[in-house]
N, C-alpha and C. Protein backbone atom coordinates (compact mmCIF):
# COMPACT_ATOMS: atom_id res chain seq x y z
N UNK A 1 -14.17 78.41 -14.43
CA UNK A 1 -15.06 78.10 -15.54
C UNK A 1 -16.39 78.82 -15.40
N UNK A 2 -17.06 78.85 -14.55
CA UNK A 2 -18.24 79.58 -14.14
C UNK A 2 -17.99 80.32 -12.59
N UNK A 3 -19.13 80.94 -12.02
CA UNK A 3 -19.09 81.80 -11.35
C UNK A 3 -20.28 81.13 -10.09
N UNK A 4 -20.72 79.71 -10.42
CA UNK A 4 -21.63 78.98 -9.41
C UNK A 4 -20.45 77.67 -8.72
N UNK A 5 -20.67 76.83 -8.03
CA UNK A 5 -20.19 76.28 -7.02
C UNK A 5 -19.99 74.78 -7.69
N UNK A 6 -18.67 74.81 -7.91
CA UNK A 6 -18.76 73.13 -9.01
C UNK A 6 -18.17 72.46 -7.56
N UNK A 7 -18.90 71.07 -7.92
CA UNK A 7 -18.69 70.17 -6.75
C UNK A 7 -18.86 68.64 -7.67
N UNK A 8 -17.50 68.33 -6.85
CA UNK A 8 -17.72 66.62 -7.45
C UNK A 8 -18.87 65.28 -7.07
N UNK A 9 -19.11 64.30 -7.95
CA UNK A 9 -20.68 64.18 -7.21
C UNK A 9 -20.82 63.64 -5.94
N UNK A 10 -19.24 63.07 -5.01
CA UNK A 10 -19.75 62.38 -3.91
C UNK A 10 -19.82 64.15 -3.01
N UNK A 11 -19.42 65.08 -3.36
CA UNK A 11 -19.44 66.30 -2.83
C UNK A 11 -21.05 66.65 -2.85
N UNK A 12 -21.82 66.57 -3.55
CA UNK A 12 -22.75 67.01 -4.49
C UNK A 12 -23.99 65.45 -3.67
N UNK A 13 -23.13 64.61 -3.43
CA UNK A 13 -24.13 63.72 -2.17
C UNK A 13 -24.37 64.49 -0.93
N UNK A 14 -22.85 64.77 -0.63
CA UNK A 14 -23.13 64.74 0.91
C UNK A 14 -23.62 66.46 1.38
N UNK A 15 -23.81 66.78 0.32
CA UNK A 15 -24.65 68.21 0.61
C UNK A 15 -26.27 68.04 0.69
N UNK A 16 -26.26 67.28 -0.57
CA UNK A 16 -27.95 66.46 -0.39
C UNK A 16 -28.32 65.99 0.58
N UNK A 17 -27.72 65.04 1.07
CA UNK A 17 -27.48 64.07 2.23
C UNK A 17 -27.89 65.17 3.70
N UNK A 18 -27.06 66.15 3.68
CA UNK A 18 -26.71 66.83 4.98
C UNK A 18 -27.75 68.22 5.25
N UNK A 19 -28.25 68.28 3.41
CA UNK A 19 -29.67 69.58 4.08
C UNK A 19 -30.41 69.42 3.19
N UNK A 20 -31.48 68.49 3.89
CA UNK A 20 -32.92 68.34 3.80
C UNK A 20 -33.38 69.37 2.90
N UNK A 21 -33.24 70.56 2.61
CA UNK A 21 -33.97 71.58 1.88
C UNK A 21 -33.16 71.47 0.43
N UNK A 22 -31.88 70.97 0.45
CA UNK A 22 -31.05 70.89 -1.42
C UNK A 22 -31.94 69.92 -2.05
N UNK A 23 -31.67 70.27 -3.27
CA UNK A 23 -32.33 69.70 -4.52
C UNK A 23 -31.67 69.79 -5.29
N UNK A 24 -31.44 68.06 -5.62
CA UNK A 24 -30.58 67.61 -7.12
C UNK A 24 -31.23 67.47 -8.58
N UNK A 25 -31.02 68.17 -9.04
CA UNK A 25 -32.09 68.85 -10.45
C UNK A 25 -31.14 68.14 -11.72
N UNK A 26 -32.12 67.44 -12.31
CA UNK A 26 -30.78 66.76 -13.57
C UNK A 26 -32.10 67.28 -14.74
N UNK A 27 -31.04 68.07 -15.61
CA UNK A 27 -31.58 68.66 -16.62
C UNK A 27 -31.01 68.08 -17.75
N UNK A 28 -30.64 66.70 -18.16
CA UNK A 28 -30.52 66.56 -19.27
C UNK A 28 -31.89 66.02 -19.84
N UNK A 29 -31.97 65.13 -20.59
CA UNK A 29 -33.11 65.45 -21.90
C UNK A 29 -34.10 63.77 -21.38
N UNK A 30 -35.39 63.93 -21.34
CA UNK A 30 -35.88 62.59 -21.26
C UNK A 30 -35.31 61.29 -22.03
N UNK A 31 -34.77 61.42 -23.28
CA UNK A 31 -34.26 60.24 -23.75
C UNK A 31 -32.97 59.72 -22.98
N UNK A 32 -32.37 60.52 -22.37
CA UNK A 32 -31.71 60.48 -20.91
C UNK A 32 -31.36 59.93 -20.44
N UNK A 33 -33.12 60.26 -19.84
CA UNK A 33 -33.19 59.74 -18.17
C UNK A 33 -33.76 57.84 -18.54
N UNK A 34 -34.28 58.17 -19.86
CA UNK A 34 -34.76 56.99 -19.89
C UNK A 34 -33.79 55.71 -20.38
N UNK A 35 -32.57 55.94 -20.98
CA UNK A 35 -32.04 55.15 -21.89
C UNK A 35 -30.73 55.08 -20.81
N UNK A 36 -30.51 56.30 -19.84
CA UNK A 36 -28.75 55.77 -19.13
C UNK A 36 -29.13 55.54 -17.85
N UNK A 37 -30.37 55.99 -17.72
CA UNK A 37 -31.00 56.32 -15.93
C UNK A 37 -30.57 57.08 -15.06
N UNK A 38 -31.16 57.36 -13.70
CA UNK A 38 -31.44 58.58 -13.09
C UNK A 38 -30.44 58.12 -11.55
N UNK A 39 -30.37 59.67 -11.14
CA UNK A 39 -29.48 59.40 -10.14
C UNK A 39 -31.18 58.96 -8.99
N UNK A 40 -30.84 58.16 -8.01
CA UNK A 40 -31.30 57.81 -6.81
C UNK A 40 -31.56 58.44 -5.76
N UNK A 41 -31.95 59.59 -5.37
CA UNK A 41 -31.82 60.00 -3.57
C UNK A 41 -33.29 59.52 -3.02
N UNK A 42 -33.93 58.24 -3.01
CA UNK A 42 -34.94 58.42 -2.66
C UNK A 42 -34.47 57.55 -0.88
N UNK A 43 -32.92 57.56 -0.75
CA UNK A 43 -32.66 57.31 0.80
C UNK A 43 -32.86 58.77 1.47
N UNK A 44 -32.77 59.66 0.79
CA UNK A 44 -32.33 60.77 1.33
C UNK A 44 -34.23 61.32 1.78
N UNK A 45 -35.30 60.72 1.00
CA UNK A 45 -36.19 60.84 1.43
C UNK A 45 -37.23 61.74 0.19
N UNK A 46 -36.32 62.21 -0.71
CA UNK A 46 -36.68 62.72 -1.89
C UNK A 46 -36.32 62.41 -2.82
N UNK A 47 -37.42 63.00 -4.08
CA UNK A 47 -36.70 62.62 -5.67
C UNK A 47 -36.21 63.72 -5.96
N UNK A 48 -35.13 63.67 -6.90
CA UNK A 48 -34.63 64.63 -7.96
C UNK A 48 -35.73 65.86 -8.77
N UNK A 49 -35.46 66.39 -8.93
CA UNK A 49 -36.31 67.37 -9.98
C UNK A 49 -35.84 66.84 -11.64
N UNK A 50 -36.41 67.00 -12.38
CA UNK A 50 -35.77 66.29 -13.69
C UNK A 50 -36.61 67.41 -14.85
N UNK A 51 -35.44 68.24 -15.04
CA UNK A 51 -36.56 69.89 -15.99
C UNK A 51 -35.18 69.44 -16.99
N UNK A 52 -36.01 69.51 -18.79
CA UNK A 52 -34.67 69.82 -19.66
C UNK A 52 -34.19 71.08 -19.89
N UNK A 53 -32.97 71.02 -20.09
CA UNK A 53 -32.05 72.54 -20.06
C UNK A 53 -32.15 72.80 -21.74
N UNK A 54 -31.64 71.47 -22.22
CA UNK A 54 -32.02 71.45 -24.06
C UNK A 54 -33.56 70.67 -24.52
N UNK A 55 -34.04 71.35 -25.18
CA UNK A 55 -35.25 70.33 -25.68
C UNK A 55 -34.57 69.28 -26.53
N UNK A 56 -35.12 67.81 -26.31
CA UNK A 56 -34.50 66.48 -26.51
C UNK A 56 -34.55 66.41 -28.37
N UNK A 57 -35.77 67.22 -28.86
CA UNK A 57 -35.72 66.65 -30.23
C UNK A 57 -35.05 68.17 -30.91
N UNK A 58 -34.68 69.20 -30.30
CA UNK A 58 -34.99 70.20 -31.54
C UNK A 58 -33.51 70.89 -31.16
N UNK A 59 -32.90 70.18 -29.66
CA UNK A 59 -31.52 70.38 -28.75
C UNK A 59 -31.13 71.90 -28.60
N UNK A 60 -32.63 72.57 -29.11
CA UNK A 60 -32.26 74.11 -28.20
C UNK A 60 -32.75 74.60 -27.06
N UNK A 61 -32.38 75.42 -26.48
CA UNK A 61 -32.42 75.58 -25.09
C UNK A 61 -33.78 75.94 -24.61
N UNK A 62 -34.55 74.91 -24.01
CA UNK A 62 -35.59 74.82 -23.29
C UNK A 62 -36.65 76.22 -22.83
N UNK A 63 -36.99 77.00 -23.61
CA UNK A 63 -37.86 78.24 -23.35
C UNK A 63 -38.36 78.69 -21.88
N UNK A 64 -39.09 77.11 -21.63
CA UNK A 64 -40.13 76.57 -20.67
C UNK A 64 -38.99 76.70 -19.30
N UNK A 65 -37.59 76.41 -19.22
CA UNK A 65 -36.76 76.11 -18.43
C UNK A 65 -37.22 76.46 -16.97
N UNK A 66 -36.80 77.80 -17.02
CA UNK A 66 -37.32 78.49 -15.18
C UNK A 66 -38.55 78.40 -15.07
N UNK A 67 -39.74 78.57 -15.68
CA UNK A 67 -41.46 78.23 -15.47
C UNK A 67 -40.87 77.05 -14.90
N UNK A 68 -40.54 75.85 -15.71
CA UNK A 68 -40.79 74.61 -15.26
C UNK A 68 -39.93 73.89 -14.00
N UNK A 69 -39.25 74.93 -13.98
CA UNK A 69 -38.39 74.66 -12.10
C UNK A 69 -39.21 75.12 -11.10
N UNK A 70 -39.87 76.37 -11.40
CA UNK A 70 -40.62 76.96 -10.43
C UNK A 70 -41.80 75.69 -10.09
N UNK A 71 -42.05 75.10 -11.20
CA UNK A 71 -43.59 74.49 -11.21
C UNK A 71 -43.22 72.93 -10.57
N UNK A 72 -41.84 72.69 -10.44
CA UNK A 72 -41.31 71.36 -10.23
C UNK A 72 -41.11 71.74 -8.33
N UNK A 73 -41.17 73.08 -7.82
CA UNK A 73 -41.44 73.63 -6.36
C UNK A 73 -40.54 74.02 -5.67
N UNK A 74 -39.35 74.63 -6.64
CA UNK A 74 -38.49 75.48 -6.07
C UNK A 74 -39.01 76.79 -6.49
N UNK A 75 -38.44 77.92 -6.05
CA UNK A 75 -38.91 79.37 -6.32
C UNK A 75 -37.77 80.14 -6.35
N UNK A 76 -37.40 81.27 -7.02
CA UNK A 76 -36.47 82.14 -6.62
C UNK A 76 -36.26 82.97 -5.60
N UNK A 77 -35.76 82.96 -4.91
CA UNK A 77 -34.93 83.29 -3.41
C UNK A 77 -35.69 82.88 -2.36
N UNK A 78 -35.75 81.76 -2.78
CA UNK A 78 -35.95 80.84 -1.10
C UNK A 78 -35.06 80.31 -0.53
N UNK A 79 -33.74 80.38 -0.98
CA UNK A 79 -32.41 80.22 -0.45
C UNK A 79 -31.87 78.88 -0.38
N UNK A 80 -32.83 77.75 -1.35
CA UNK A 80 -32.39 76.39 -1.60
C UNK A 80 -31.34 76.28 -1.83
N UNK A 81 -30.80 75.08 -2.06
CA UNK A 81 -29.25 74.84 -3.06
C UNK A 81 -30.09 74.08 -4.03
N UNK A 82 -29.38 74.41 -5.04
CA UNK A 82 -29.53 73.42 -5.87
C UNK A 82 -29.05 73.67 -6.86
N UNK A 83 -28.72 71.61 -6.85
CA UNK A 83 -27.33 71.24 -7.36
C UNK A 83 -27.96 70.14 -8.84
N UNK A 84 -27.16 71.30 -9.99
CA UNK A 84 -27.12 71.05 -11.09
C UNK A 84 -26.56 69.73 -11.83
N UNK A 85 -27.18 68.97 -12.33
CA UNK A 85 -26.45 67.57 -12.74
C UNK A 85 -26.67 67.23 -14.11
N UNK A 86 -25.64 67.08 -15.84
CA UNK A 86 -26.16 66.60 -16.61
C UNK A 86 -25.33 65.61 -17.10
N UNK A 87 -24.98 65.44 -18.33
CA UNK A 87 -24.19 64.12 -18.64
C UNK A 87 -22.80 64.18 -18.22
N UNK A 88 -22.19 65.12 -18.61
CA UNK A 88 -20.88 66.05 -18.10
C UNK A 88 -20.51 66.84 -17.57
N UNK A 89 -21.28 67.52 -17.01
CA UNK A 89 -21.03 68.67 -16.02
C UNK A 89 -21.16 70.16 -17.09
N UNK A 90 -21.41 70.06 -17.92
CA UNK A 90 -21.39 71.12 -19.10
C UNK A 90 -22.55 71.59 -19.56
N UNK A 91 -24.05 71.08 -19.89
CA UNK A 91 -25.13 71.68 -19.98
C UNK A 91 -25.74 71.99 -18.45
N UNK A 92 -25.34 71.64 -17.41
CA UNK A 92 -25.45 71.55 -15.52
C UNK A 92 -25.17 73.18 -15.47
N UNK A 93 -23.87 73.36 -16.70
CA UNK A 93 -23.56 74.87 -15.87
C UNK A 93 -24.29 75.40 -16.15
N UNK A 94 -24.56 75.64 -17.74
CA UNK A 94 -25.60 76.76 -18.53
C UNK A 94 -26.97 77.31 -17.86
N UNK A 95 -27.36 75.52 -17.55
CA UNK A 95 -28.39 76.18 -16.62
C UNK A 95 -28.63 76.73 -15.37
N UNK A 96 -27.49 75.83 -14.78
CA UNK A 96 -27.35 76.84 -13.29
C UNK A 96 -26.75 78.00 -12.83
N UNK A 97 -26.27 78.78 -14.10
CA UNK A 97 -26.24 80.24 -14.39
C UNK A 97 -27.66 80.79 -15.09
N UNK A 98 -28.48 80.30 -15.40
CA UNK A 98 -29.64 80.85 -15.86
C UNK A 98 -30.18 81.25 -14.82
N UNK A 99 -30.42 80.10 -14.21
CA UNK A 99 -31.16 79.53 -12.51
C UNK A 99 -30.69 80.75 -11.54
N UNK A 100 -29.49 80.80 -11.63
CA UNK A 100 -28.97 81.76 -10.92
C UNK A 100 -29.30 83.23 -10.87
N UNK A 101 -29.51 84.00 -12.50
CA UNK A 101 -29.64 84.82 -12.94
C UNK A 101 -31.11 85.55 -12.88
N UNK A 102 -31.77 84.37 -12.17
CA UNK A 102 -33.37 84.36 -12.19
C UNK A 102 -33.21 84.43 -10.51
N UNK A 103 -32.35 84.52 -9.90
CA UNK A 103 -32.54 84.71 -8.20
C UNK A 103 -33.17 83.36 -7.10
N UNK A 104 -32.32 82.23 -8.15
CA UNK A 104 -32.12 80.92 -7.66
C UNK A 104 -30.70 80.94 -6.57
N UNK A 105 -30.83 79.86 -5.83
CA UNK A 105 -29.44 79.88 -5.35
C UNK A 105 -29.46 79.63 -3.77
N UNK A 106 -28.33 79.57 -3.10
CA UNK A 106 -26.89 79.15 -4.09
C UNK A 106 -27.23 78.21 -5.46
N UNK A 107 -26.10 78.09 -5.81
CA UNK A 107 -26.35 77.03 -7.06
C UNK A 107 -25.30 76.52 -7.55
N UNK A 108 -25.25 75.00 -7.70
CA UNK A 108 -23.94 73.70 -7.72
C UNK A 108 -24.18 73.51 -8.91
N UNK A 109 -23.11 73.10 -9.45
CA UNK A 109 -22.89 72.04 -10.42
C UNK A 109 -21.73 70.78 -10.30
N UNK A 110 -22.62 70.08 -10.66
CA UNK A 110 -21.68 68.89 -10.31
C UNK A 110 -20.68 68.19 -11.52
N UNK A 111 -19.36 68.35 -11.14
CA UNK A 111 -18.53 68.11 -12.21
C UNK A 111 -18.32 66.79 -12.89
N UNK A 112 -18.48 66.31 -13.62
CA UNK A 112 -18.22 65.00 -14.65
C UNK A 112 -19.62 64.59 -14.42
N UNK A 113 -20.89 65.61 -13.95
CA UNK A 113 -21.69 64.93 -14.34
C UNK A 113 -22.29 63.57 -14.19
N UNK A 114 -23.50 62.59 -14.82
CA UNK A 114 -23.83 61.68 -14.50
C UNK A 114 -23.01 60.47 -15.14
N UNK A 115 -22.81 60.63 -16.48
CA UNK A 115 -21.23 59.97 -16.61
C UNK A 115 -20.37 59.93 -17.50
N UNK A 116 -20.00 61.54 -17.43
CA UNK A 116 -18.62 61.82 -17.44
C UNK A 116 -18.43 61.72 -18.90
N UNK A 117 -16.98 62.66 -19.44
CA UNK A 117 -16.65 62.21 -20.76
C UNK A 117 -16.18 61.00 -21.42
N UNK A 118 -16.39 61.15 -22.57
CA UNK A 118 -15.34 60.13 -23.28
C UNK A 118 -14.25 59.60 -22.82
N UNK A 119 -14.48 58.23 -22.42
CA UNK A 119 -12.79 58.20 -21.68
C UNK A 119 -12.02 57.58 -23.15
N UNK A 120 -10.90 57.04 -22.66
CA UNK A 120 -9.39 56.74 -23.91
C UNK A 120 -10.41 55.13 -24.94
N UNK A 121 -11.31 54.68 -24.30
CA UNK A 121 -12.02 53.55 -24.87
C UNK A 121 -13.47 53.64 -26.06
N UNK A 122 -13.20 55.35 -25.99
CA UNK A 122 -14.49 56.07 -26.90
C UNK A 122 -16.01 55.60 -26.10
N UNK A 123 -15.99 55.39 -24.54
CA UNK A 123 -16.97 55.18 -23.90
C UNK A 123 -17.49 56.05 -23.04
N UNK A 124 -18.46 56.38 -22.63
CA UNK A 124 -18.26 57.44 -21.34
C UNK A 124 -18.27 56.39 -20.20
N UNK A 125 -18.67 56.87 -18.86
CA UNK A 125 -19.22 56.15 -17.63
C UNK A 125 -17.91 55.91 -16.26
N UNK A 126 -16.40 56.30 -17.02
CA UNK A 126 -14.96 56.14 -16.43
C UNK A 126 -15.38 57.47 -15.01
N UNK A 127 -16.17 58.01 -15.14
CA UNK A 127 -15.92 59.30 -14.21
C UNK A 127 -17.66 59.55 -13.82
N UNK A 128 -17.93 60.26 -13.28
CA UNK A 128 -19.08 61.14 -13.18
C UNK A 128 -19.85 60.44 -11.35
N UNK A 129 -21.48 60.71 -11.55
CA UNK A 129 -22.55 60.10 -10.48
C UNK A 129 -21.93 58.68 -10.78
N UNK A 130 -22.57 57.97 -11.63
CA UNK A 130 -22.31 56.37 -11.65
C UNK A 130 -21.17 55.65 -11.22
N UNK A 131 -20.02 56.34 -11.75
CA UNK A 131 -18.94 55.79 -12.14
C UNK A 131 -18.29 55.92 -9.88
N UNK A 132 -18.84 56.82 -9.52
CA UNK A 132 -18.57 57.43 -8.20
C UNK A 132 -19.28 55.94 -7.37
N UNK A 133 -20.07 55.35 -8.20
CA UNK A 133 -20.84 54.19 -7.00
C UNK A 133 -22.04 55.08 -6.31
N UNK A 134 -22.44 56.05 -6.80
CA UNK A 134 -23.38 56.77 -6.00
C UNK A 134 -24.85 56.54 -6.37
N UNK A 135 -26.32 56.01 -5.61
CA UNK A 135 -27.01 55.18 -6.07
C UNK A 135 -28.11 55.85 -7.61
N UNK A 136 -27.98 55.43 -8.47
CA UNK A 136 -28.95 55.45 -9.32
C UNK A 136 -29.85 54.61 -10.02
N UNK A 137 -30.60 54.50 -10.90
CA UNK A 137 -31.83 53.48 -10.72
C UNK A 137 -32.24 53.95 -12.78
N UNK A 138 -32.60 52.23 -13.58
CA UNK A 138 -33.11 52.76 -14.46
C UNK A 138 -34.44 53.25 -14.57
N UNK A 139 -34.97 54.14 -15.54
CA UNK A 139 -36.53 54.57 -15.39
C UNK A 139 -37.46 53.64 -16.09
């Protein structure tokens, strides 16, 4: 599907978990973070980065995007990971081929996302971060 490093999210923990220098970046949209809530690593000793990939009211692709990663204190080729997270694993990629393209990297995306598609009940939440038991928190 892409050409960056898809990882499922307990995959996409234990990379966080295991080097201190990754950063879990969730680029979906503030109405988001605020209305489904945010993934958790503050065991791990850090927060998330939280930059939108789409702007929330106008749902095109964020201009500001790489300025506002750089300014959130990653940089291009400092040799971080960082691992892409949005509702589904599908706006995660776009940007972490942008990210990439800008001399970010390595660079993850995490598949099903924070939670996951539509399951057979017209609900999401069957798959993804949450659905994994992995800790998140409302804002």
């Amino acid at each position: 599907m892409s050409d960056i490093d898809d990882l499922t999210p307990r995959e996409a923990w234990d990379l966080l978990a295991s080097d201190e220098r990754a950063v879990l970046v969730d680029v979906r949209t503030a109405g988001e973070w605020q209305q489904i809530g945010v993934p958790d690593t503050a065991d791990l000793g850090r927060e998330p980065l939280f930059v939108e990939w789409l702007d929330g009211t106008t749902h095109a692709v964020n201009p500001q995007f790489l300025d506002q990663l750089a300014l959130a204190g990653v940089q291009p080729g400092d040799g971080r990971d960082l691992v892409f997270l949005c509702r589904s694993g599908v706006r995660s990629v776009a940007a972490g081929l942008a990210a990439q393209a800008a001399g970010y990297g390595p660079v993850h995306n995490v598949l099903q996302g924070f939670e996951g598609d539509v399951g057979p009940d017209g609900q999401r939440g069957h798959t993804g971060w949450r659905a994994d038991g992995l800790p998140w928190r409302q804002v």
